[in-house]
C-alpha atoms as a PDB file:
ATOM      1  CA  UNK A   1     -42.675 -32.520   1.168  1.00  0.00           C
ATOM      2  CA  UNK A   2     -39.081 -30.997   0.256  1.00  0.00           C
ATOM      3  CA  UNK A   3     -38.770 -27.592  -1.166  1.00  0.00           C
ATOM      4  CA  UNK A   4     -37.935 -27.326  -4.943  1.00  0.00           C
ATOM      5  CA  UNK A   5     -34.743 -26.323  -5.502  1.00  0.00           C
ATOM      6  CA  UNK A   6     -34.467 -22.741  -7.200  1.00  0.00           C
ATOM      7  CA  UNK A   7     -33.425 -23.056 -10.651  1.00  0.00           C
ATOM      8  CA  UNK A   8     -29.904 -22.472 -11.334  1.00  0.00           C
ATOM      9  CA  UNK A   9     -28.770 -20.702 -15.271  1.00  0.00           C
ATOM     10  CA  UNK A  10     -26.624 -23.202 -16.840  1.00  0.00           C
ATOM     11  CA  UNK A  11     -23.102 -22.878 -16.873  1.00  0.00           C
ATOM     12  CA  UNK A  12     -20.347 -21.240 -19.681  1.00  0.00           C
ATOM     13  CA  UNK A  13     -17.166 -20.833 -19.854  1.00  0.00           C
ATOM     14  CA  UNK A  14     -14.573 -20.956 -22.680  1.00  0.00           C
ATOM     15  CA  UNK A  15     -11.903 -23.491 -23.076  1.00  0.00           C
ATOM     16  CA  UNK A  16      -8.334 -23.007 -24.374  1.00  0.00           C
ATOM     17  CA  UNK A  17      -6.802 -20.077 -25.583  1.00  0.00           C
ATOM     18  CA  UNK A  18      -8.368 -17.068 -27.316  1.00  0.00           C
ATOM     19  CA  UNK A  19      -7.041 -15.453 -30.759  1.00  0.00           C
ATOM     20  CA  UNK A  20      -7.522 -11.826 -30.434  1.00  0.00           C
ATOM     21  CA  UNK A  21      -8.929 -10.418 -33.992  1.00  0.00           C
ATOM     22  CA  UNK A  22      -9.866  -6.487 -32.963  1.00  0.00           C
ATOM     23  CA  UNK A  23     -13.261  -5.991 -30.497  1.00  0.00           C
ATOM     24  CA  UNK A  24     -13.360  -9.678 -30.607  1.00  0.00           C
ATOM     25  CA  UNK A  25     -11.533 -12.770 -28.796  1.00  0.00           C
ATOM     26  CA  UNK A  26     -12.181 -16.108 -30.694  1.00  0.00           C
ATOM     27  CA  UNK A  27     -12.523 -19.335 -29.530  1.00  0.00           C
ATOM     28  CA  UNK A  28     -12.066 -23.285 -30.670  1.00  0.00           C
ATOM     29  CA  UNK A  29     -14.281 -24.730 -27.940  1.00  0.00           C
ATOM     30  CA  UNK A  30     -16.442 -24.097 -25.072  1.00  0.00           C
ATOM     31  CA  UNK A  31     -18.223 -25.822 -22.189  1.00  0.00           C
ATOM     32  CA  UNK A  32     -22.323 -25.359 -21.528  1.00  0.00           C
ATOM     33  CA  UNK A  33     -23.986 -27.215 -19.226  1.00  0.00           C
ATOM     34  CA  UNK A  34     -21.870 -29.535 -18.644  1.00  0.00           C
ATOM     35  CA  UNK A  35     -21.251 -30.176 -22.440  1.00  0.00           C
ATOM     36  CA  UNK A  36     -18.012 -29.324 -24.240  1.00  0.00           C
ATOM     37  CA  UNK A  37     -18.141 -28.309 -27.687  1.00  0.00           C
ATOM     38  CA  UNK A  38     -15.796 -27.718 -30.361  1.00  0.00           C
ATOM     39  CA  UNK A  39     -16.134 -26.347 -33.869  1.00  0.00           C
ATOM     40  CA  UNK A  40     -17.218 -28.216 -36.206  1.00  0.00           C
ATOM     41  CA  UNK A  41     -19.187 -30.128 -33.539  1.00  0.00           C
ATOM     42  CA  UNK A  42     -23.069 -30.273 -34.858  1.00  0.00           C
ATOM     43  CA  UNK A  43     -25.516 -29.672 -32.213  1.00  0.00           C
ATOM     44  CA  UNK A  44     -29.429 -30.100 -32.264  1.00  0.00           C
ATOM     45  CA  UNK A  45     -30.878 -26.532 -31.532  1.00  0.00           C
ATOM     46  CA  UNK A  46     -34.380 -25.387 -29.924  1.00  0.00           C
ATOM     47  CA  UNK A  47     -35.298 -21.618 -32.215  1.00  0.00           C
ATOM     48  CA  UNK A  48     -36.204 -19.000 -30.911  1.00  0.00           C
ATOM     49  CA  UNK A  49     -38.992 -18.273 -32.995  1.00  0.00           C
ATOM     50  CA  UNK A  50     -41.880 -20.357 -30.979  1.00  0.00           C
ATOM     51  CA  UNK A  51     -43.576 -23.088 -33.286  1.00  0.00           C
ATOM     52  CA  UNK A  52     -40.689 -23.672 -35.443  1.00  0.00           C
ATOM     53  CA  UNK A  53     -39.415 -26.782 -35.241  1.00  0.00           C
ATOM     54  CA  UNK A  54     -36.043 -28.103 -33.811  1.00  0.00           C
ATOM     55  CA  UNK A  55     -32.649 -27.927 -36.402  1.00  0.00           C
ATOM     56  CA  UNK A  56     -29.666 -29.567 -36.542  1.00  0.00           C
ATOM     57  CA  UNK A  57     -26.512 -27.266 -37.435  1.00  0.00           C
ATOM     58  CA  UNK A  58     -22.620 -27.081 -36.932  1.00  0.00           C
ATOM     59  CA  UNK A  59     -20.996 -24.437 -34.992  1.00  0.00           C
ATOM     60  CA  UNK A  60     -18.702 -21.983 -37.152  1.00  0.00           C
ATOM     61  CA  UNK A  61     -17.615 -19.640 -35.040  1.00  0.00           C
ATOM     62  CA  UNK A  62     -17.726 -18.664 -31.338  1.00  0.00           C
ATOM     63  CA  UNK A  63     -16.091 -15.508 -29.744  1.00  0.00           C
ATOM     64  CA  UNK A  64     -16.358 -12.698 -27.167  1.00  0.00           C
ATOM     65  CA  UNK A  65     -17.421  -9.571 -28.007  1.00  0.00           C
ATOM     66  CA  UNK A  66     -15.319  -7.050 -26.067  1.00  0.00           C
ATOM     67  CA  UNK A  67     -17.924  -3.726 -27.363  1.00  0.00           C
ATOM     68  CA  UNK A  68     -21.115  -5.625 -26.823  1.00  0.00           C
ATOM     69  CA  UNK A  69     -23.629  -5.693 -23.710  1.00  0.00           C
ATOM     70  CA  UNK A  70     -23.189  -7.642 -20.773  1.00  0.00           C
ATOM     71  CA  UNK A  71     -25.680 -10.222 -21.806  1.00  0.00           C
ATOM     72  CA  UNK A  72     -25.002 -10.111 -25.805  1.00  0.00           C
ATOM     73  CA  UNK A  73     -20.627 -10.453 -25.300  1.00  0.00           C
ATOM     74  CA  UNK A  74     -20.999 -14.462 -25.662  1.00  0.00           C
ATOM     75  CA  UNK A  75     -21.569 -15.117 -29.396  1.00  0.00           C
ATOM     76  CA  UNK A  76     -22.294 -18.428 -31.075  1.00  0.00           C
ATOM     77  CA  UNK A  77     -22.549 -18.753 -34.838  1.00  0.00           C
ATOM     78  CA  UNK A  78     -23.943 -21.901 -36.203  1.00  0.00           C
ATOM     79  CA  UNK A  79     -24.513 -22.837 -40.359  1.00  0.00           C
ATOM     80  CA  UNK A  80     -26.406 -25.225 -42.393  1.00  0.00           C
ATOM     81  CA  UNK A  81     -24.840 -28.775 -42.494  1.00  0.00           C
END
């Protein structure tokens, strides 16, 4: 029987050009996964919060964050529909 392949962390990177607006560099679309996504877009989400269920919600903003950690620079806002 064949190995398992390790898993691999999904891929991100940012599409177009950013507007600079101080610490931060926004965005109008991204690519995850092998998705691209676009503001406005609405997207089904998991939560964090374990045991709550699944939400739908459009994506408002999405920038880096030039003064934040390594692992907290991508940011992702989403809103109610």
């Amino acid at each position: 029987m064949a190995a398992a392949a390790p898993e691999t962390a999904p891929t991100f990177n940012w599409t177009g050009m950013g507007r600079p607006e101080g610490a931060h560099i926004h965005y109008q679309s991204f690519n995850f996964a092998g998705q691209h996504y676009s503001l406005g877009d609405c997207v089904y989400l998991l939560p964090e919060e374990e045991g709550s269920p699944p939400y739908i919600a459009r994506l408002v903003r999405a920038y880096e964050d030039a003064n934040a950690k390594e692992a907290e620079r991508l940011v992702i806002e989403v809103g109610g529909l």
